[in-house]
N, C-alpha and C. Protein backbone atom coordinates (compact mmCIF):
# COMPACT_ATOMS: atom_id res chain seq x y z
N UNK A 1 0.82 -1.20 0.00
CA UNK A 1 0.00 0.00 0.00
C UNK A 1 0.86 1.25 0.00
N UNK A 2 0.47 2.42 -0.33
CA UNK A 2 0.83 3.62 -0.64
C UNK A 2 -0.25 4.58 0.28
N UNK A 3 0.97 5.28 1.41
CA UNK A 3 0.20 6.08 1.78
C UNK A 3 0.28 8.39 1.46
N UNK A 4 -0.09 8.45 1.37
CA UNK A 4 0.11 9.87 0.46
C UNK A 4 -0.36 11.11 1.60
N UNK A 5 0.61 12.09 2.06
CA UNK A 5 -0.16 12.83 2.94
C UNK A 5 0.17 14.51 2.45
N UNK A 6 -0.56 15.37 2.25
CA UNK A 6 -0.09 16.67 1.95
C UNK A 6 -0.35 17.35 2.80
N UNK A 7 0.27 18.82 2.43
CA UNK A 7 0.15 19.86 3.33
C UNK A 7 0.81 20.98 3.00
N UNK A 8 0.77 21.91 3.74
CA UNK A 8 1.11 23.52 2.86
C UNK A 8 0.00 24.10 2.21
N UNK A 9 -0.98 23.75 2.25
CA UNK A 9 -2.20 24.45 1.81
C UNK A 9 -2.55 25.93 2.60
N UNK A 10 -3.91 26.73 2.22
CA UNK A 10 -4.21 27.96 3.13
C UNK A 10 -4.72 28.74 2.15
N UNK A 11 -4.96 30.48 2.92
CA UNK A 11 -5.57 31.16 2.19
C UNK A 11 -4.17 32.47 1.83
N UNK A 12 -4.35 33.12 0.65
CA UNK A 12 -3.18 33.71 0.09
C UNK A 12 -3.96 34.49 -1.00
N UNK A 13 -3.49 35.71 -1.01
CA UNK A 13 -3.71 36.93 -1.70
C UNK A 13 -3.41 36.51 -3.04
N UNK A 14 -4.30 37.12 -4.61
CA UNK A 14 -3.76 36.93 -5.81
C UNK A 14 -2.31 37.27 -5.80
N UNK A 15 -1.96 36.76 -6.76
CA UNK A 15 -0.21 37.16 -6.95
C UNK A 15 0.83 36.65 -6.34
N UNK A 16 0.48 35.85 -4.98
CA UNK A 16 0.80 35.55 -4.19
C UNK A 16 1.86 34.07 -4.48
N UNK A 17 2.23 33.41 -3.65
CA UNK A 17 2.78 32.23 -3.61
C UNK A 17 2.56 31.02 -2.29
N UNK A 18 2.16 30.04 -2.97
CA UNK A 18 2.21 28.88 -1.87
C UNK A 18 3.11 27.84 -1.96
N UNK A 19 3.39 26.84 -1.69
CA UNK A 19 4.08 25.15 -1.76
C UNK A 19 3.62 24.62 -0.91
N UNK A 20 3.08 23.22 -1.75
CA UNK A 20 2.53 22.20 -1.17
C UNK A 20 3.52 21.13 -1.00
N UNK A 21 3.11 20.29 -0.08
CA UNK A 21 4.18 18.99 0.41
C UNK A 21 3.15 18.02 0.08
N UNK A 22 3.91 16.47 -0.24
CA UNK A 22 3.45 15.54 -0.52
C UNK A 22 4.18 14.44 -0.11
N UNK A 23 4.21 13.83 1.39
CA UNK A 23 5.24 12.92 2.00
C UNK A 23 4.37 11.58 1.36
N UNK A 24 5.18 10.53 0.92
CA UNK A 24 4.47 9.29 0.95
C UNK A 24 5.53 8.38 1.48
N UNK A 25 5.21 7.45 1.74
CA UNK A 25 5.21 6.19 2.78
C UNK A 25 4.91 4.87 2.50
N UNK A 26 5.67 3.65 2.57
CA UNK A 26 4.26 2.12 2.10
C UNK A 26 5.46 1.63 1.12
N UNK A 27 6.11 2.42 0.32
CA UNK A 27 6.36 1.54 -0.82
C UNK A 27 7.82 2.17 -1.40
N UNK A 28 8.61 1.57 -2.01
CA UNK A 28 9.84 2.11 -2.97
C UNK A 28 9.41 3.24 -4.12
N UNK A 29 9.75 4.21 -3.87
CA UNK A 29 8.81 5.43 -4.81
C UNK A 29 9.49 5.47 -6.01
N UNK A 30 10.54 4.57 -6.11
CA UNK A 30 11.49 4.63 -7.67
C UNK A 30 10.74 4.20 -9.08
N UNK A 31 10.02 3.80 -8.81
CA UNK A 31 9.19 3.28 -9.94
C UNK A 31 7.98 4.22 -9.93
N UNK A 32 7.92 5.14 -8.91
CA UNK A 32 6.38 5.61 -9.49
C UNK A 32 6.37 6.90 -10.18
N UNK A 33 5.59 7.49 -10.53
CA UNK A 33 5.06 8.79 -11.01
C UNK A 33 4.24 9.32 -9.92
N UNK A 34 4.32 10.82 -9.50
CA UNK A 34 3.66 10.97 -8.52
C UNK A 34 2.96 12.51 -9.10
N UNK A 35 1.80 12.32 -9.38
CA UNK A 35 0.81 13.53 -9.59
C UNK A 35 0.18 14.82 -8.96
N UNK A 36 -0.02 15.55 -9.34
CA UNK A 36 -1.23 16.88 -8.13
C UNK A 36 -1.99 16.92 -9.35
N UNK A 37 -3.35 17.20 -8.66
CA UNK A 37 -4.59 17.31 -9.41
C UNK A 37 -5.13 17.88 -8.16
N UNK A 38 -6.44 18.69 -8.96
CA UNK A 38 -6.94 19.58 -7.68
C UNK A 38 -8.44 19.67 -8.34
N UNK A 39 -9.23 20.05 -7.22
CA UNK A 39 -10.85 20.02 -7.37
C UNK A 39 -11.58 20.98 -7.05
N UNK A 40 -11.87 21.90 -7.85
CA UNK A 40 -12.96 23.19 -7.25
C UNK A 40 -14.29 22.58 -6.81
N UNK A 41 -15.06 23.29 -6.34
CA UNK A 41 -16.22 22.91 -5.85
C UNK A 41 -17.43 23.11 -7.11
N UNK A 42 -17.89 22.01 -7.80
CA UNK A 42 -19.04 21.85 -8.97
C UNK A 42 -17.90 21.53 -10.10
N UNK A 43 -16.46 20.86 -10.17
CA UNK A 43 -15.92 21.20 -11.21
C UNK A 43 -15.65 19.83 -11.18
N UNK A 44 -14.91 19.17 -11.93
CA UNK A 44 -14.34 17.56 -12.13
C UNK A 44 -12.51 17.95 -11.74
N UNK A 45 -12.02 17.25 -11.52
CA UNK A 45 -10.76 17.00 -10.76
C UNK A 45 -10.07 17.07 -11.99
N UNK A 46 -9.24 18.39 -11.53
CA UNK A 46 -7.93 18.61 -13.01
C UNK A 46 -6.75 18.32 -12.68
N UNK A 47 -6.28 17.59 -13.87
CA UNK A 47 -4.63 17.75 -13.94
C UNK A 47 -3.48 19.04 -13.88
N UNK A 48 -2.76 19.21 -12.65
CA UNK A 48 -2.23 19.88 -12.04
C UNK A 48 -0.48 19.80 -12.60
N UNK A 49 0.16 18.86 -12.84
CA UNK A 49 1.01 18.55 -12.88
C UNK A 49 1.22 16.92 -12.87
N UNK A 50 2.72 16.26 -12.60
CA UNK A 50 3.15 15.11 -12.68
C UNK A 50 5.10 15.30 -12.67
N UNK A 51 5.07 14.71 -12.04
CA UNK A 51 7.03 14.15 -11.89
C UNK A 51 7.35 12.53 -11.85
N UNK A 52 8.09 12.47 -12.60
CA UNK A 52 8.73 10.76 -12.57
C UNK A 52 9.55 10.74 -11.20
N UNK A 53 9.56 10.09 -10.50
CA UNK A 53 10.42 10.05 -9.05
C UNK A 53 11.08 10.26 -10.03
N UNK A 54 11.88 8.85 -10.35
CA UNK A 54 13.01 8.19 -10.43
C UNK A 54 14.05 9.13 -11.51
N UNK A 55 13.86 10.11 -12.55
CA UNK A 55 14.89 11.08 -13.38
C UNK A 55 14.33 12.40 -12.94
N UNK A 56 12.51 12.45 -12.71
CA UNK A 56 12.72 14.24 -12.09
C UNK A 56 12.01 14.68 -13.39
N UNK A 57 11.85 14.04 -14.47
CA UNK A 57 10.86 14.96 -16.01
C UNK A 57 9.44 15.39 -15.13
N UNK A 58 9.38 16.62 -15.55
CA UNK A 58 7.93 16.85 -15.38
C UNK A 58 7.09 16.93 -16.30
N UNK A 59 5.74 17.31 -16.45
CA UNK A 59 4.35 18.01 -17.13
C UNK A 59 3.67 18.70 -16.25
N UNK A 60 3.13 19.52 -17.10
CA UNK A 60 2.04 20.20 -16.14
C UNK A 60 0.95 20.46 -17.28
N UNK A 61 -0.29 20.96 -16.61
CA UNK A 61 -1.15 20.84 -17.46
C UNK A 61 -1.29 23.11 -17.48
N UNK A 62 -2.08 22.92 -18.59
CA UNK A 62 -1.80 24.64 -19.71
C UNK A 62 -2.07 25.06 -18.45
N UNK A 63 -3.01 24.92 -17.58
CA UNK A 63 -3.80 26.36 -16.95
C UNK A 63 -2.31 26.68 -16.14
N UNK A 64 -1.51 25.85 -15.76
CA UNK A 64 -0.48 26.34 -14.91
C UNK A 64 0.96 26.53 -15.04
N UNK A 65 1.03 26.03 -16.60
CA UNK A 65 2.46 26.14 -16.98
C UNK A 65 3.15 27.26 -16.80
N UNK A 66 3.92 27.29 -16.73
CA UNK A 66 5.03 28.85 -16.46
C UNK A 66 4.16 29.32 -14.78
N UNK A 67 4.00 29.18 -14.26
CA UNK A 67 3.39 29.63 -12.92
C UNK A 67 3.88 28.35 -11.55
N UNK A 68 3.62 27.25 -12.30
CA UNK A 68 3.83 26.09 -10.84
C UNK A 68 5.36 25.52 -11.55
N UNK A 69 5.67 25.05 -10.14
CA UNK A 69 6.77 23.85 -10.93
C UNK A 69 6.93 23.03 -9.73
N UNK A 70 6.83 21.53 -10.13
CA UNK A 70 6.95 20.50 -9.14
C UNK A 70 8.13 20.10 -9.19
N UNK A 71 8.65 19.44 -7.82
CA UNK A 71 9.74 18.71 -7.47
C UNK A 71 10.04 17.39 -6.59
N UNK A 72 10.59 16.96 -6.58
CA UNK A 72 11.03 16.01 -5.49
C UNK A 72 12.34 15.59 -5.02
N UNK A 73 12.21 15.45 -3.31
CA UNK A 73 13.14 14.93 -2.30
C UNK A 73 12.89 13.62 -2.42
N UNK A 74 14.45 12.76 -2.71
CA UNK A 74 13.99 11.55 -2.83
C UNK A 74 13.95 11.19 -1.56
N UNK A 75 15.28 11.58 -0.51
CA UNK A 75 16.12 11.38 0.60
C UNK A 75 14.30 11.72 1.48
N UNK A 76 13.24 11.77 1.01
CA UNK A 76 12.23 12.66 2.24
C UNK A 76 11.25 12.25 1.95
N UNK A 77 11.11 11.11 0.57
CA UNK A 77 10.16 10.88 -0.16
C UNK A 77 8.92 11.79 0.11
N UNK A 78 9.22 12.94 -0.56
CA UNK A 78 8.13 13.85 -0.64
C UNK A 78 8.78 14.93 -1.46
N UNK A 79 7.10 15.15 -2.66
CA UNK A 79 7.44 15.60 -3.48
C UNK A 79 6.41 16.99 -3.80
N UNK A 80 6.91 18.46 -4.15
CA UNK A 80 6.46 19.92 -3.81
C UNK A 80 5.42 20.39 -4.78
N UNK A 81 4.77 20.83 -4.55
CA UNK A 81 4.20 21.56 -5.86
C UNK A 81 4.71 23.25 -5.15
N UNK A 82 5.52 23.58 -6.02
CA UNK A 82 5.88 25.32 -5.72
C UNK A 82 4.29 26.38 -6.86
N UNK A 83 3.79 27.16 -6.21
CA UNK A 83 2.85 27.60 -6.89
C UNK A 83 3.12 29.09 -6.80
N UNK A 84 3.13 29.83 -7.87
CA UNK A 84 3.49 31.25 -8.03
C UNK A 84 2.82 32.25 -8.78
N UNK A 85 2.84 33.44 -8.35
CA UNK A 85 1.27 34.14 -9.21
C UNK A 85 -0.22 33.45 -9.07
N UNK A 86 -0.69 32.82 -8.12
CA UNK A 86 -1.65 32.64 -7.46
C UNK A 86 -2.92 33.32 -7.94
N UNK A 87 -4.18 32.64 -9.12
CA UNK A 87 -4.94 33.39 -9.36
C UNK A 87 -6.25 33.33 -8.65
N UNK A 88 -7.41 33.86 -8.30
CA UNK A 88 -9.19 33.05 -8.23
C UNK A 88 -9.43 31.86 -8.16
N UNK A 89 -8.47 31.98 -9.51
CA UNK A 89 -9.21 30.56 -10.49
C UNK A 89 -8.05 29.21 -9.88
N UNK A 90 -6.97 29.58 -9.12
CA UNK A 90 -6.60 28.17 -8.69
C UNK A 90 -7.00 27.88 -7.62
N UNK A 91 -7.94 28.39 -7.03
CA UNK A 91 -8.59 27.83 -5.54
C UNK A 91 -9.27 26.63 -5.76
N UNK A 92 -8.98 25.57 -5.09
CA UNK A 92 -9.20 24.31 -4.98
C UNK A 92 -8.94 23.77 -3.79
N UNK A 93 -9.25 22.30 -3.70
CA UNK A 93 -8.54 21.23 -3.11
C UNK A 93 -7.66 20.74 -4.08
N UNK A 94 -6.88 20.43 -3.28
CA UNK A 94 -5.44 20.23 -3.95
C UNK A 94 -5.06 18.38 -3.69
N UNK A 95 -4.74 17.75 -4.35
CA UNK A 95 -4.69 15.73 -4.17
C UNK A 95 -2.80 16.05 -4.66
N UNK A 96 -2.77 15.19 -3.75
CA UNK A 96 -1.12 14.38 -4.44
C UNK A 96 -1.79 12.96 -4.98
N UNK A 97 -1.30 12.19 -6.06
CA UNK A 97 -1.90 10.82 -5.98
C UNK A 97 -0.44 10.03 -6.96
N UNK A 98 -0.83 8.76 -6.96
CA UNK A 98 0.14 8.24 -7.53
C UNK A 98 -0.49 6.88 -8.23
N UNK A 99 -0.42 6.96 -9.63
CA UNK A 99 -0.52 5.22 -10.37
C UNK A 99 -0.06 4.14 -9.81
N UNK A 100 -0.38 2.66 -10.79
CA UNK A 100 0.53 2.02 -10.10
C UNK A 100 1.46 1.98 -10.44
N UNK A 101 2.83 1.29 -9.58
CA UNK A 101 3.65 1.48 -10.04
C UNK A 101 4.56 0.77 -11.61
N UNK A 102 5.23 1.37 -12.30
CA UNK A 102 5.50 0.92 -13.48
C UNK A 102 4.76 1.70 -14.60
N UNK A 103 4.09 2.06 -14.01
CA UNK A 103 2.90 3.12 -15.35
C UNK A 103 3.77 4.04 -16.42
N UNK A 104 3.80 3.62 -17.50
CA UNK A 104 5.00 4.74 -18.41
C UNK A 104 4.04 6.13 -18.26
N UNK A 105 4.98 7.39 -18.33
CA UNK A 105 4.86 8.19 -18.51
C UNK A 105 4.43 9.19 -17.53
N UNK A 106 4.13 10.27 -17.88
CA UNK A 106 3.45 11.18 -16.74
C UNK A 106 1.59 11.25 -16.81
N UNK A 107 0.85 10.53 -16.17
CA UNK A 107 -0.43 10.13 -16.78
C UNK A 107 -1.37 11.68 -16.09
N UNK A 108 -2.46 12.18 -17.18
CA UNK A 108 -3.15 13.14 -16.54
C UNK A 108 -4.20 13.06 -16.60
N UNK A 109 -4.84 12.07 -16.61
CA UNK A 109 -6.06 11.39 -15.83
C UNK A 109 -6.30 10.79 -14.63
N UNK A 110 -7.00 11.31 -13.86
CA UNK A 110 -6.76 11.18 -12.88
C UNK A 110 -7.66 9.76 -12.37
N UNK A 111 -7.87 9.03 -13.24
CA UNK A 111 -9.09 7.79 -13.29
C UNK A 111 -7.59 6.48 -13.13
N UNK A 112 -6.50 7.62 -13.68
CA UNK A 112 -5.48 6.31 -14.13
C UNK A 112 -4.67 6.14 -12.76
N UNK A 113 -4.89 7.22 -11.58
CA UNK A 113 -4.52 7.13 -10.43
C UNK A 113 -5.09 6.57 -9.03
N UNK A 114 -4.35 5.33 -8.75
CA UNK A 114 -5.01 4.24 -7.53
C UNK A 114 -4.68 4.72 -6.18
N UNK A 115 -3.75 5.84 -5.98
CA UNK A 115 -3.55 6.04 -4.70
C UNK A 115 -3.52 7.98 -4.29
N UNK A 116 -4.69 8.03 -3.36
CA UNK A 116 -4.90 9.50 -3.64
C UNK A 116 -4.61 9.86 -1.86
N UNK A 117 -4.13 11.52 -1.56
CA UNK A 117 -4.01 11.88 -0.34
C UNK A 117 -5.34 12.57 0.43
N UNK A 118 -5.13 12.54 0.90
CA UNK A 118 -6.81 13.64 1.87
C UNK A 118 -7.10 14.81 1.34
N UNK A 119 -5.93 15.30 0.46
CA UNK A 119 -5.80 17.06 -0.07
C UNK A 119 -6.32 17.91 1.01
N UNK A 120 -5.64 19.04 0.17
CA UNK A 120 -5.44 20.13 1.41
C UNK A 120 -6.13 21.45 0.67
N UNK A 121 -6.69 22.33 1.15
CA UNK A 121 -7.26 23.58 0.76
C UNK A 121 -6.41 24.53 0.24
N UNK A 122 -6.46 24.75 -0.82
CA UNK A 122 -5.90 26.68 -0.95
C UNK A 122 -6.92 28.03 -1.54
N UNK A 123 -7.20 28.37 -0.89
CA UNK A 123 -7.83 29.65 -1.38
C UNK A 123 -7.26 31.07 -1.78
N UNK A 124 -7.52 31.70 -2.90
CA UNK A 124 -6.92 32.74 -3.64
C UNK A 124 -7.83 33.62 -3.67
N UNK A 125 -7.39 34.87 -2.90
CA UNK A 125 -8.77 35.87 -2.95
C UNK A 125 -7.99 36.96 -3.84
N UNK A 126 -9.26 37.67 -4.27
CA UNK A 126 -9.04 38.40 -5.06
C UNK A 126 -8.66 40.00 -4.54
């Protein structure tokens, strides 16, 4: 099992900046891909980003490119979402989750992900 816990969430002025943490636990994280996807309230759960543990390639999905950039501690197994310029529109719940392991690529469906965290709140006021 894979356990996934975040944090660094809150409330933060437009323009602003947050980072989220994503410790996981349970399993050898070298093989996995580890995702953020996040959920407004009435909306379906978007692709946020993605990092390969094991070389560090990322994706991110349009709404956030040039604004977020994810990372990971292998030594801490936990992996960041840095978020910058903070708009309205990224207020969500925020998920770390992870496929299983072996899954090629950076997957951004989040249907293709079996192991999800409690997520954490961020709110962006205007």
């Amino acid at each position: 099992q894979v356990q996934l816990v975040e944090s660094g969430g809150g409330l933060v002025q437009a323009g602003g900046s947050l980072r989220l943490s994503c410790t996981a636990s349970g399993r050898t994280f070298s093989r996995y891909t580890m995702g953020w996807f996040r959920q407004a309230p009435g909306k379906e759960r978007e692709f946020v980003g993605g990092i390969r543990w094991s070389e560090g390639s990322t994706k991110y999905g349009d709404p956030v490119k040039g604004r977020f950039t994810i990372s990971r501690d292998n030594a801490k197994n936990t992996v960041y979402l840095q978020m910058n310029r903070l708009k309205p529109e990224d207020t969500a719940v925020y998920y770390c989750a992870a496929p299983p392991p072996l899954t090629p690529g950076i997957r951004s469906s989040a249907h293709e992900y079996h192991y999800w965290g409690q997520g954490t709140q961020v709110t962006v006021s205007s």
